[in-house]
N, C-alpha and C. Protein backbone atom coordinates (compact mmCIF):
# COMPACT_ATOMS: atom_id res chain seq x y z
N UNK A 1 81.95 -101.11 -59.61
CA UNK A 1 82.17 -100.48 -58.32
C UNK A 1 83.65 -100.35 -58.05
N UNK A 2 83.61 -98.97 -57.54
CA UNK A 2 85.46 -99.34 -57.36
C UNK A 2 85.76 -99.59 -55.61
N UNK A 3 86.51 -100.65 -55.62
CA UNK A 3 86.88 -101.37 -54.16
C UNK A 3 88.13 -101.87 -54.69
N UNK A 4 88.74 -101.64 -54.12
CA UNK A 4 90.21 -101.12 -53.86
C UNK A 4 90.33 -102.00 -52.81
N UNK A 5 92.16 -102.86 -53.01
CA UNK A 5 92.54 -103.42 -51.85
C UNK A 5 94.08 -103.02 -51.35
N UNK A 6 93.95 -102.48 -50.23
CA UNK A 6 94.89 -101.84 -49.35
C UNK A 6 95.48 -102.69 -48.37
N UNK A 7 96.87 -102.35 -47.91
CA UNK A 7 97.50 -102.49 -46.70
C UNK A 7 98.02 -101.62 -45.72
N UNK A 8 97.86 -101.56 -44.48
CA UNK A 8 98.14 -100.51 -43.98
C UNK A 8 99.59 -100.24 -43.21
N UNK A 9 100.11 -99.29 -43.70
CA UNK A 9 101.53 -99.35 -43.37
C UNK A 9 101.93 -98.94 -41.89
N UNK A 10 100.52 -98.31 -41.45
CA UNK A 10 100.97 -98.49 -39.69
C UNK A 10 101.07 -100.05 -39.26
N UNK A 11 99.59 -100.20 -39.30
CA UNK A 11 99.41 -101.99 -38.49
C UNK A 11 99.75 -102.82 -39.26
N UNK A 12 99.96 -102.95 -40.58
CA UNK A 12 99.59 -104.12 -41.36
C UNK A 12 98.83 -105.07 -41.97
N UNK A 13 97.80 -104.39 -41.28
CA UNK A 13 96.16 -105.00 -41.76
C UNK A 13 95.74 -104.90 -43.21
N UNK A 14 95.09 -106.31 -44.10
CA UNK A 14 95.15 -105.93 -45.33
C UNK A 14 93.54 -105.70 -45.35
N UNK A 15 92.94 -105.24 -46.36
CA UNK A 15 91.33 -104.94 -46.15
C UNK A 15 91.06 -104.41 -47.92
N UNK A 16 89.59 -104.47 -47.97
CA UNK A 16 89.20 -103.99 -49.51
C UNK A 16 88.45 -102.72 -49.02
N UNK A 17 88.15 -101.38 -49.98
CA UNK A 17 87.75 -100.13 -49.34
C UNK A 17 86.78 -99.76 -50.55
N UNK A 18 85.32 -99.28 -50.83
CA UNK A 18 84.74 -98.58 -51.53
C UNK A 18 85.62 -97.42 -51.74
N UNK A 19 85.87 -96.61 -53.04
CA UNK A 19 86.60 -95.45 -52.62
C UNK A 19 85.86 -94.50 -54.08
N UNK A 20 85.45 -93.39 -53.87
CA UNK A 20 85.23 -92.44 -54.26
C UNK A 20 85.85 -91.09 -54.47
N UNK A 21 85.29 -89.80 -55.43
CA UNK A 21 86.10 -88.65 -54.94
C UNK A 21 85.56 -88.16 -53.45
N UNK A 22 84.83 -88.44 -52.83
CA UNK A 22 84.48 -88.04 -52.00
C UNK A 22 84.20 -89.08 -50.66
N UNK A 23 84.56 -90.03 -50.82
CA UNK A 23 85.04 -91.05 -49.48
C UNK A 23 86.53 -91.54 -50.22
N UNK A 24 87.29 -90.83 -49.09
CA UNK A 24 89.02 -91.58 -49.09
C UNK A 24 88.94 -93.06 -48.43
N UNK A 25 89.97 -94.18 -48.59
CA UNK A 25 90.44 -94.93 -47.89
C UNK A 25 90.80 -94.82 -46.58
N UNK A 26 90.32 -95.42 -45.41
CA UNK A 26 91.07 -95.49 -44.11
C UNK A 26 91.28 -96.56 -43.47
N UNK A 27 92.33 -97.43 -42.65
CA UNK A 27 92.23 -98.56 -42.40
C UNK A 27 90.94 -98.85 -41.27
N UNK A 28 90.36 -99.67 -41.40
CA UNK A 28 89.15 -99.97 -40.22
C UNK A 28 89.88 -100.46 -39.11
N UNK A 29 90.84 -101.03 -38.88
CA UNK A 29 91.54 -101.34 -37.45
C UNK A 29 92.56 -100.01 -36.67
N UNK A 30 92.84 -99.35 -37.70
CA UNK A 30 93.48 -98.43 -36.53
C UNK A 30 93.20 -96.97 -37.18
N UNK A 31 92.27 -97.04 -38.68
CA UNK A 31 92.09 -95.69 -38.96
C UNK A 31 93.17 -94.66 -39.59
N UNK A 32 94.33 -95.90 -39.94
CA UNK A 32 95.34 -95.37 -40.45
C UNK A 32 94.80 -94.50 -42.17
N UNK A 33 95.71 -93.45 -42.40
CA UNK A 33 95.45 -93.18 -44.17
C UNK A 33 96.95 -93.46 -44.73
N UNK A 34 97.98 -94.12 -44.22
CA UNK A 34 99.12 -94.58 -44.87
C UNK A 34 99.17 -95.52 -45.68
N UNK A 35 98.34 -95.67 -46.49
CA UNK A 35 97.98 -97.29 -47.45
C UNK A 35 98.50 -97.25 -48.46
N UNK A 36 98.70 -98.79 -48.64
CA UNK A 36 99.74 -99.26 -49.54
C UNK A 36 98.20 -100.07 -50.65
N UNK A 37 98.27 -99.30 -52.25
CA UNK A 37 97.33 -99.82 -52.56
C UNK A 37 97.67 -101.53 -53.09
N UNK A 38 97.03 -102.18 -53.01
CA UNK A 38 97.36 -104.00 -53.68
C UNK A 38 97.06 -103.96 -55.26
N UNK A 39 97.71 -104.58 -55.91
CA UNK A 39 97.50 -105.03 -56.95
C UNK A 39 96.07 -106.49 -57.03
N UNK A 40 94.83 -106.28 -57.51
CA UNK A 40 94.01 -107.30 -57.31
C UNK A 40 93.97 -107.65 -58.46
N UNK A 41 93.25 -109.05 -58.18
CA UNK A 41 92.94 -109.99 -60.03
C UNK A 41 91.41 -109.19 -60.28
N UNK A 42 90.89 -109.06 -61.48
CA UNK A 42 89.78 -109.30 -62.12
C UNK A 42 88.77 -109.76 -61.44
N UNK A 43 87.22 -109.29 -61.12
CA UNK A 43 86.30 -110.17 -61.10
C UNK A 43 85.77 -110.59 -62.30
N UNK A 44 85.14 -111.50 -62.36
CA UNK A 44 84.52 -112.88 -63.27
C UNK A 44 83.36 -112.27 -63.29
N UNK A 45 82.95 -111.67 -64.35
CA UNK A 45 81.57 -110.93 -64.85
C UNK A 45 80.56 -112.32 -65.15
N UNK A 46 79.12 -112.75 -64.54
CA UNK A 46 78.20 -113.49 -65.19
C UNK A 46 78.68 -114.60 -65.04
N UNK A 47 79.19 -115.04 -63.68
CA UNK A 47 79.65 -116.76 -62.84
C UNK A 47 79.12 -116.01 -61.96
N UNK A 48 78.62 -117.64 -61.23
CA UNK A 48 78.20 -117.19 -59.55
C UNK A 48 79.05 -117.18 -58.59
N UNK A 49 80.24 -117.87 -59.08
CA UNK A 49 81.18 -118.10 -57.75
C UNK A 49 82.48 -117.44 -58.40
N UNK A 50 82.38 -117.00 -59.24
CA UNK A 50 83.81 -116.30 -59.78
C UNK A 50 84.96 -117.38 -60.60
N UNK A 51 84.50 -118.47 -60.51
CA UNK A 51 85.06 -119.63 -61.44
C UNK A 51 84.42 -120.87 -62.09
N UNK A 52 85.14 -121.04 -62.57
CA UNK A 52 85.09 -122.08 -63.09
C UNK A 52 85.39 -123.79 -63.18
N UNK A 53 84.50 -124.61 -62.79
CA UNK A 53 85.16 -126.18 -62.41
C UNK A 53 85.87 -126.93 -63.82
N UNK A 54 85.05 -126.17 -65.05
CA UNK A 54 85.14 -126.99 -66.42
C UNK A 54 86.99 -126.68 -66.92
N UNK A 55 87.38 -127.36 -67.13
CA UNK A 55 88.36 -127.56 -67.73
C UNK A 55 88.76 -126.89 -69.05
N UNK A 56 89.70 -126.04 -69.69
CA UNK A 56 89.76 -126.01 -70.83
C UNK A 56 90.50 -126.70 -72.05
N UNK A 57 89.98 -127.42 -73.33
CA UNK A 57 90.92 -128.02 -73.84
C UNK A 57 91.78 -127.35 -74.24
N UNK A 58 93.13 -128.60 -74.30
CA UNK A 58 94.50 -127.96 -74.69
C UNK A 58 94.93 -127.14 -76.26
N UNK A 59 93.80 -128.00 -76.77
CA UNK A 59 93.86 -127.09 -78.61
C UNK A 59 93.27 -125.49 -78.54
N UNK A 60 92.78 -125.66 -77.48
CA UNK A 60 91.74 -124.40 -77.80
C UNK A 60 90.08 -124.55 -77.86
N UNK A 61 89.79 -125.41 -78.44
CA UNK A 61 88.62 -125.66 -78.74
C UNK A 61 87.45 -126.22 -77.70
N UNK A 62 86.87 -126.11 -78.34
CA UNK A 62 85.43 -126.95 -77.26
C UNK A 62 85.72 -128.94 -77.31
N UNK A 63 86.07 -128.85 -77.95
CA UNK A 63 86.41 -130.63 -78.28
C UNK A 63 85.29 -131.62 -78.91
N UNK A 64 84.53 -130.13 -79.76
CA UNK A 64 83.64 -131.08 -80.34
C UNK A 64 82.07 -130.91 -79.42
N UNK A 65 81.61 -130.33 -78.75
CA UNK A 65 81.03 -130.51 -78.54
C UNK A 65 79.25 -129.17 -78.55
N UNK A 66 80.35 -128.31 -79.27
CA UNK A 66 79.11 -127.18 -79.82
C UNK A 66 79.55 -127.56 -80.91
N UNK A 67 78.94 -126.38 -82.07
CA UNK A 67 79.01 -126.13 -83.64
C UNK A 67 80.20 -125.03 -83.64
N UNK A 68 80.20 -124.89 -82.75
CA UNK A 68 81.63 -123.97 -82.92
C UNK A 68 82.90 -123.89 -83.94
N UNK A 69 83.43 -125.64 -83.94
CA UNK A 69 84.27 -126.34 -84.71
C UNK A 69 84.05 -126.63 -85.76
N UNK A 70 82.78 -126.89 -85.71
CA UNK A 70 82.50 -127.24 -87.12
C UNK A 70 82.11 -126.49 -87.77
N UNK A 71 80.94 -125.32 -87.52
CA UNK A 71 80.88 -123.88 -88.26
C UNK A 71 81.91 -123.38 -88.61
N UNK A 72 83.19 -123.04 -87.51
CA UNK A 72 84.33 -122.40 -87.93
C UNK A 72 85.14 -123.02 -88.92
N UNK A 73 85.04 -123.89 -89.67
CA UNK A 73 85.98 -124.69 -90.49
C UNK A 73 86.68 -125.48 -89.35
N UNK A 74 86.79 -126.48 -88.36
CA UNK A 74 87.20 -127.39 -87.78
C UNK A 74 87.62 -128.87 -88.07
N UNK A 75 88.13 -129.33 -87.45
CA UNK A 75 88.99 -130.56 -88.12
C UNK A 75 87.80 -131.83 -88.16
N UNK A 76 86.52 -131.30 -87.32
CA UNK A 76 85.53 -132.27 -87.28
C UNK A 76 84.56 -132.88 -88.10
């Protein structure tokens, strides 16, 4: 989906916008079309919350704990 995050250079209001060829951006507080588009991060495809609590190890690896390491030729 494309959603786009804007600021608006009348008010200053920052906001995210569905945007299409055929629906433009407008600010919802004052209806401005002077927008400043934002640079956004990535969404997280297939997480529920968009992150992650697990830690990653510092080698790279799983630390042993799939076949990963050891299928791949690993030090394990």
């Amino acid at each position: 989906m494309p959603i786009f995050e804007y600021v608006c250079d009348d008010c200053g209001r920052e906001f995210e916008a569905f945007v299409t060829e055929a629906r433009a951006a407008a600010c919802p507080a004052c209806a401005g079309v002077n927008l400043a588009k934002r640079l956004s991060s990535p969404g997280m495809v297939g997480t529920s919350n968009g992150r992650t609590d697990a830690p990653f190890p510092a080698n790279g690896g799983c630390g042993g704990a799939c076949v990963c390491r050891t299928s791949a030729g690993g030090s394990d």
